[in-house]
C-alpha atoms as a PDB file:
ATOM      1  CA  UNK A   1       0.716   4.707  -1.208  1.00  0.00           C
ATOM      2  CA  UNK A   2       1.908   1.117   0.390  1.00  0.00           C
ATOM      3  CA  UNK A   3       3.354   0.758  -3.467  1.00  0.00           C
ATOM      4  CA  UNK A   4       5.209   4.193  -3.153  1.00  0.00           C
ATOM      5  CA  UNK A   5       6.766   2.910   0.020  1.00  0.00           C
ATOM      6  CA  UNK A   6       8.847  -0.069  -1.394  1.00  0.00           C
ATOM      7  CA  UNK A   7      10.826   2.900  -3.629  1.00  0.00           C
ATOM      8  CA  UNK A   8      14.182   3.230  -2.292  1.00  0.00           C
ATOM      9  CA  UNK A   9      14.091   7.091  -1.852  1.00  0.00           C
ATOM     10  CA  UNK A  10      17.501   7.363   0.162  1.00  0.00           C
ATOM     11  CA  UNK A  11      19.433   5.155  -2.717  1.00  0.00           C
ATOM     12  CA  UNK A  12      17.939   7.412  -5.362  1.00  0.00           C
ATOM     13  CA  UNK A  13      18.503  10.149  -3.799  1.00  0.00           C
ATOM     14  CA  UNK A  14      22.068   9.495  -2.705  1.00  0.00           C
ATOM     15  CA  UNK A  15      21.300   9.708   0.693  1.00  0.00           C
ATOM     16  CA  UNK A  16      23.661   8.845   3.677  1.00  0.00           C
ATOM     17  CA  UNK A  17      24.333   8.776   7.563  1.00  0.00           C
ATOM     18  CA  UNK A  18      21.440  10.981   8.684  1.00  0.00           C
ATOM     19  CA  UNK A  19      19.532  11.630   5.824  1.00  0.00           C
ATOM     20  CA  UNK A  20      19.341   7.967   4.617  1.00  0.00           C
ATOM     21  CA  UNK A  21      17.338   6.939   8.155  1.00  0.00           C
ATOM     22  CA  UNK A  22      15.118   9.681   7.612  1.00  0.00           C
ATOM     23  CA  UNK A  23      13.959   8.634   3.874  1.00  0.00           C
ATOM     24  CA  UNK A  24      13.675   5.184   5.680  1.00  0.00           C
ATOM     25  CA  UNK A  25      11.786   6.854   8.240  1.00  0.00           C
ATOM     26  CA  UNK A  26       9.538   8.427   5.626  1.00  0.00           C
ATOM     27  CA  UNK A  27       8.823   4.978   3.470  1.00  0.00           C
ATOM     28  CA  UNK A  28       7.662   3.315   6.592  1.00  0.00           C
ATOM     29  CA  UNK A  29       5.649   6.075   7.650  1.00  0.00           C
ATOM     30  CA  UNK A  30       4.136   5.900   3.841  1.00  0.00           C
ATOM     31  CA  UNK A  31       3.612   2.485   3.901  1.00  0.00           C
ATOM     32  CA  UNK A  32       1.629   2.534   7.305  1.00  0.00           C
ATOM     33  CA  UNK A  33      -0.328   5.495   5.951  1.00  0.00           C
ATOM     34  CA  UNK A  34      -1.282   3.114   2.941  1.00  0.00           C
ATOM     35  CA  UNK A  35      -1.981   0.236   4.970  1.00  0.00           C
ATOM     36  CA  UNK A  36      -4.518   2.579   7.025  1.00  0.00           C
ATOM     37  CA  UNK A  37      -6.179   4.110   3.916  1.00  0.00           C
ATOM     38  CA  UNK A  38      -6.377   0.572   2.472  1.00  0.00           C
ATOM     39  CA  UNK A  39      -7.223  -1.617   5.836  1.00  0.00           C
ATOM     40  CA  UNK A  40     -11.578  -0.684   5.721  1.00  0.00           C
ATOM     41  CA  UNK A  41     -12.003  -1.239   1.671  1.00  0.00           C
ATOM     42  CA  UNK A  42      -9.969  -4.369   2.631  1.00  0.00           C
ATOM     43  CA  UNK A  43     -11.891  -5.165   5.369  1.00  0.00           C
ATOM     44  CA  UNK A  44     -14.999  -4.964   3.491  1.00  0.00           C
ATOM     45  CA  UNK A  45     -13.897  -7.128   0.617  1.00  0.00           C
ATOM     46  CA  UNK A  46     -12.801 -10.140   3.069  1.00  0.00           C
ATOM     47  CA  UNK A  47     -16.591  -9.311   4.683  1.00  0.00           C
ATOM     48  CA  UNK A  48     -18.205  -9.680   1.002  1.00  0.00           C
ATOM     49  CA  UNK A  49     -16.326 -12.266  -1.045  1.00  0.00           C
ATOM     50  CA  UNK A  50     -14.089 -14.249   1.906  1.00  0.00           C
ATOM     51  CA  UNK A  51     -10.434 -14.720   2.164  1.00  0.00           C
ATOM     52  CA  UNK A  52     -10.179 -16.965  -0.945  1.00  0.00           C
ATOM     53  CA  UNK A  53     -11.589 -13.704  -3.245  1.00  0.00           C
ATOM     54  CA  UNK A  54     -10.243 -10.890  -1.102  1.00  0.00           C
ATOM     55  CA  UNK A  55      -6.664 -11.291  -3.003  1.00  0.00           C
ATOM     56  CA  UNK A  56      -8.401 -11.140  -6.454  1.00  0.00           C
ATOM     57  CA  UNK A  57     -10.743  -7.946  -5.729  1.00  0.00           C
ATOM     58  CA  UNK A  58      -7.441  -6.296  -4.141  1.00  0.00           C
ATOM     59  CA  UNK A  59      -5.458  -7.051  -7.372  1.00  0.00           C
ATOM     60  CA  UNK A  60      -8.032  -6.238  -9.666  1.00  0.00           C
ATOM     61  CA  UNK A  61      -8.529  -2.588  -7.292  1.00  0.00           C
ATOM     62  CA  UNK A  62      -4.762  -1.893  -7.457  1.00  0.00           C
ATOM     63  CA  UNK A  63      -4.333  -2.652 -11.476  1.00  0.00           C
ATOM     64  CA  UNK A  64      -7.824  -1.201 -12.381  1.00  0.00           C
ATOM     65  CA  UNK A  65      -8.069   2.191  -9.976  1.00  0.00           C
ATOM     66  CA  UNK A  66     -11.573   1.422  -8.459  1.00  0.00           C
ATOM     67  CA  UNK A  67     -12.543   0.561  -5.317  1.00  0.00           C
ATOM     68  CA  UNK A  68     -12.450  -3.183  -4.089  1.00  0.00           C
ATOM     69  CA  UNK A  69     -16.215  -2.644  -3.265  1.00  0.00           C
ATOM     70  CA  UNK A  70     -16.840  -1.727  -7.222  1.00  0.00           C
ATOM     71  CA  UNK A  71     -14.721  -4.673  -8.253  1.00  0.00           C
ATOM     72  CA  UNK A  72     -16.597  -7.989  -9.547  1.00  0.00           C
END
């Protein structure tokens, strides 16, 4: 979802005025909502493997589709 939120929905969508501050709206709001989702499994990796491997387990989570806790 945080991934989703760097799309530029309003300049793909041709929005203006108005409607472009409310597709900004929404990409924050779907970024936040991806940070929350993400924040504990994130968490949890920092708790297991330390700040050095916490990077690594996220990137291998996001490219891979499992959970940082599943990750090596």
């Amino acid at each position: 979802m945080w991934v989703l939120s760097w799309v530029p929905y309003g300049l793909i969508l041709g929005a203006s005025g108005w409607w472009f501050t409310v597709t900004l709206g929404f990409e924050i709001v779907l970024g936040l909502v991806g940070l929350a989702l993400a924040g504990s499994e994130f968490a949890a990796a920092v708790k297991q493997r330390g700040w050095k491997g916490a990077p690594a387990a996220a990137w291998r989570a996001m490219r891979h589709g499992e959970s940082v806790g599943a990750t090596r």
